[in-house]
PDB file of N, CA and C in Angstrom:
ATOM      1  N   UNK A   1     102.881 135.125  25.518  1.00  0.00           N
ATOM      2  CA  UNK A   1     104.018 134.466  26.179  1.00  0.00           C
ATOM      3  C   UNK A   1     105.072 134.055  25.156  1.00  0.00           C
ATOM      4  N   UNK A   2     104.559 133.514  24.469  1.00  0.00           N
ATOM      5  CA  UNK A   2     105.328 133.038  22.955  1.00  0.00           C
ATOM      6  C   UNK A   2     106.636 134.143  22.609  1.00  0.00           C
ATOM      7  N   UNK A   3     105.584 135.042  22.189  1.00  0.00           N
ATOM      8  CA  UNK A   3     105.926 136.360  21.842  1.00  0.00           C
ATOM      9  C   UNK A   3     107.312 136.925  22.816  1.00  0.00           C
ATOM     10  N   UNK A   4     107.175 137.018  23.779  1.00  0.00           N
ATOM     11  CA  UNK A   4     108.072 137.383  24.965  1.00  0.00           C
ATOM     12  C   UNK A   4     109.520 136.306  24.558  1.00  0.00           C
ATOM     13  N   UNK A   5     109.346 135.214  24.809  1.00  0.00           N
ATOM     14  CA  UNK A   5     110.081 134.627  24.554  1.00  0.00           C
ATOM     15  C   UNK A   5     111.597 134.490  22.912  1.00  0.00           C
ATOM     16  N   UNK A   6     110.479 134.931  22.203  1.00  0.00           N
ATOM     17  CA  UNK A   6     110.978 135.290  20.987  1.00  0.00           C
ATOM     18  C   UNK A   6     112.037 136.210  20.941  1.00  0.00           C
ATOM     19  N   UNK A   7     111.268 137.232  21.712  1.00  0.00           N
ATOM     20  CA  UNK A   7     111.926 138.490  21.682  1.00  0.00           C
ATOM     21  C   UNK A   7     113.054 138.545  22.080  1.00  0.00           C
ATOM     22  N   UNK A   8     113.274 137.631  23.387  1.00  0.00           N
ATOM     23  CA  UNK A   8     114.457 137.372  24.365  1.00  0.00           C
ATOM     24  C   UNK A   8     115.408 137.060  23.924  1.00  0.00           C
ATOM     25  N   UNK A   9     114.566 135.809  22.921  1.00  0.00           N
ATOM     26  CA  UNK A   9     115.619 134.924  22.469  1.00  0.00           C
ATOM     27  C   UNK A   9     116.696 135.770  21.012  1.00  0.00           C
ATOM     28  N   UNK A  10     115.925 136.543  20.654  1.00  0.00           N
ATOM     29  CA  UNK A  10     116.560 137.117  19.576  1.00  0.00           C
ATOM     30  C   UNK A  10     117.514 138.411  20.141  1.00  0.00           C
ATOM     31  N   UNK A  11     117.153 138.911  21.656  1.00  0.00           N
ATOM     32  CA  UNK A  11     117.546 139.946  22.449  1.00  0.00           C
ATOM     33  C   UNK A  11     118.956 139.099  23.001  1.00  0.00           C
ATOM     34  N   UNK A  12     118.811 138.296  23.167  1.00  0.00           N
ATOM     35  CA  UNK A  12     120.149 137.364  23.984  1.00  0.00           C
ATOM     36  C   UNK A  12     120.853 136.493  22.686  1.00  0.00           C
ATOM     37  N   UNK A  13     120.428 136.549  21.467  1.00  0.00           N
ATOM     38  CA  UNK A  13     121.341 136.257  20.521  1.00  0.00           C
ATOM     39  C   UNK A  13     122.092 137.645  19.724  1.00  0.00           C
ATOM     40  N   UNK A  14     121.405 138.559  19.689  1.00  0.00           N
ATOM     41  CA  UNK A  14     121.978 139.897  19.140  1.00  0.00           C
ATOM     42  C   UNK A  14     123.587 140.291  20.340  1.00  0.00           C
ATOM     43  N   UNK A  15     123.187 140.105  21.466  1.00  0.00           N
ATOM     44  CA  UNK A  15     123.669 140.040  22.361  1.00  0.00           C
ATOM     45  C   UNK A  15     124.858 139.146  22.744  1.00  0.00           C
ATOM     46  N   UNK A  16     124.982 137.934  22.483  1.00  0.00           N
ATOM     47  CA  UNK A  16     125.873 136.767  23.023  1.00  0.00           C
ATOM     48  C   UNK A  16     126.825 136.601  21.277  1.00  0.00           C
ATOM     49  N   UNK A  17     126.041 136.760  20.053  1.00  0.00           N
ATOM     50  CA  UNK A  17     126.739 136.197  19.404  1.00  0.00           C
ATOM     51  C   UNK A  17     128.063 136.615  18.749  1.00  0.00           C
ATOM     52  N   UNK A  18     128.191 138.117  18.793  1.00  0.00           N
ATOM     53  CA  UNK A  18     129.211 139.168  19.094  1.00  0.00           C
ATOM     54  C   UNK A  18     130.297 138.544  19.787  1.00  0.00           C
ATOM     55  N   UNK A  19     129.418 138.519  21.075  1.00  0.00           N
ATOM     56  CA  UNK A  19     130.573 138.499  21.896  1.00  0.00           C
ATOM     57  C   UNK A  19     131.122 137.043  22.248  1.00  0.00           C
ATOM     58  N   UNK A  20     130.847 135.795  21.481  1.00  0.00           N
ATOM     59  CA  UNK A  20     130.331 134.214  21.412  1.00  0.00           C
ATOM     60  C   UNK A  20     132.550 134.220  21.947  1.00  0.00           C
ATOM     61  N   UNK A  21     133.206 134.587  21.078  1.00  0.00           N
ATOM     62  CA  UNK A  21     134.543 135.287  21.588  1.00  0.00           C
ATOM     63  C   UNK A  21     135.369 134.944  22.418  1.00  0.00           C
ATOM     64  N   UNK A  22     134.577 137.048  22.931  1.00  0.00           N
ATOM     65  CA  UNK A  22     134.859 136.992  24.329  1.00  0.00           C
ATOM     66  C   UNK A  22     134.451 136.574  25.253  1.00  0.00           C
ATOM     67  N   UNK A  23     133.381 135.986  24.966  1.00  0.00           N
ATOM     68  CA  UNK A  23     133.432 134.754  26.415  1.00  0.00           C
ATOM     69  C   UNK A  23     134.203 133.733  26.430  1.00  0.00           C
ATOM     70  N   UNK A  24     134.348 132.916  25.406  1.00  0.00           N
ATOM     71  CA  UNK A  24     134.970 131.732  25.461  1.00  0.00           C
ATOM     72  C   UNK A  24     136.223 132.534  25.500  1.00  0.00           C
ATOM     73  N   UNK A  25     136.849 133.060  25.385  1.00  0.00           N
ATOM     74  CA  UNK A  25     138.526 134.022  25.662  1.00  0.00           C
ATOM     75  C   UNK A  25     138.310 134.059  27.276  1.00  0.00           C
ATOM     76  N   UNK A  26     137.407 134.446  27.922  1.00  0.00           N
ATOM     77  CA  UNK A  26     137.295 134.791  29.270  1.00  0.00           C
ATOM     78  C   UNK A  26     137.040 133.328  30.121  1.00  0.00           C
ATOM     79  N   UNK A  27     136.738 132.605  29.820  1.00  0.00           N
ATOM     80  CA  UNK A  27     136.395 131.367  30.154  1.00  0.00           C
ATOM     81  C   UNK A  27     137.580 130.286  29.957  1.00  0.00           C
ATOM     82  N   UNK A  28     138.539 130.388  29.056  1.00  0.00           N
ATOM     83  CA  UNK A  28     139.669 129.598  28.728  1.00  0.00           C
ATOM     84  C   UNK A  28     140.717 130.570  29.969  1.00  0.00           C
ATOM     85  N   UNK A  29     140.483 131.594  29.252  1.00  0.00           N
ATOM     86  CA  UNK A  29     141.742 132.143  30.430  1.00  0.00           C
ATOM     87  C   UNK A  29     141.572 132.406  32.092  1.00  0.00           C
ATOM     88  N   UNK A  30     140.220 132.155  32.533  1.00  0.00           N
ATOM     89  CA  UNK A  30     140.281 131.980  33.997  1.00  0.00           C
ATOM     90  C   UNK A  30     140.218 130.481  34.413  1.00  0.00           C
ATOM     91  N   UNK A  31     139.905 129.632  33.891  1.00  0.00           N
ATOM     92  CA  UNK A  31     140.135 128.108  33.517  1.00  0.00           C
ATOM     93  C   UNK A  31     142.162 127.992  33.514  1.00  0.00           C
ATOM     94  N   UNK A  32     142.553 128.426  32.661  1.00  0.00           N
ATOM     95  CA  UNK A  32     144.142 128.174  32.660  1.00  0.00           C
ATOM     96  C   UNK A  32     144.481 129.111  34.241  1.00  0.00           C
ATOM     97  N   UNK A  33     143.986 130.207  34.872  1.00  0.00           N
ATOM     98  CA  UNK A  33     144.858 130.733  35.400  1.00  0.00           C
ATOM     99  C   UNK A  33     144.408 129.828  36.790  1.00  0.00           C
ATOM    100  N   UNK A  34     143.418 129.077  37.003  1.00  0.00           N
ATOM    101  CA  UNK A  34     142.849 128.784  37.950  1.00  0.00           C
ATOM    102  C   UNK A  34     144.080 127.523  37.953  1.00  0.00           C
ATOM    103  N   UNK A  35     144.095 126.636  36.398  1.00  0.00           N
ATOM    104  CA  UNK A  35     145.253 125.695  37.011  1.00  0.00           C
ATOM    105  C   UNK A  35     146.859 125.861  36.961  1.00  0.00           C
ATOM    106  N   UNK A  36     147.092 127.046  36.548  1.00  0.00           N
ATOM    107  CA  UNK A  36     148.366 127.372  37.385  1.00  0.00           C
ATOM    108  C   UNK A  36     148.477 127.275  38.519  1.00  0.00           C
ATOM    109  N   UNK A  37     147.308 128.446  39.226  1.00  0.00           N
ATOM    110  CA  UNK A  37     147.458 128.573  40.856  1.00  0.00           C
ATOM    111  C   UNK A  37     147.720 127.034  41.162  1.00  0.00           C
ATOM    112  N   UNK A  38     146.907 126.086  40.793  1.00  0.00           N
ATOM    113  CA  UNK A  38     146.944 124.740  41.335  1.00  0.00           C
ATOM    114  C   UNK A  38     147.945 124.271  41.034  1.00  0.00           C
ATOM    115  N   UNK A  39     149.077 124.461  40.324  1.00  0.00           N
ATOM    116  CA  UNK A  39     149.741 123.516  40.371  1.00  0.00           C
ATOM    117  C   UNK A  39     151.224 124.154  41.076  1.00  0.00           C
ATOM    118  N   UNK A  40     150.683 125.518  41.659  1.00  0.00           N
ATOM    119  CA  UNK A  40     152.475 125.852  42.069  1.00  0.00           C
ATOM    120  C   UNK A  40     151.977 125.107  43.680  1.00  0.00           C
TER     121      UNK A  40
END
């Protein structure tokens, strides 16, 4: 189980830290576009 976990965790950091980024780029900019809409 351990083991599994490890793996993941190193499978979802090979994975996320690349792109650590473009998420936060994707996350700021649907965040800003969400409060435009709100404020027209």
């Amino acid at each position: 189980m351990k083991e599994k976990i490890q793996s993941f965790g190193r499978f979802l950091s090979g994975m996320v830290m690349p792109n650590i980024g473009a998420f936060i780029a994707c996350i700021v900019v649907s965040t800003y576009a969400e409060w435009m809409d709100a404020r027209r």
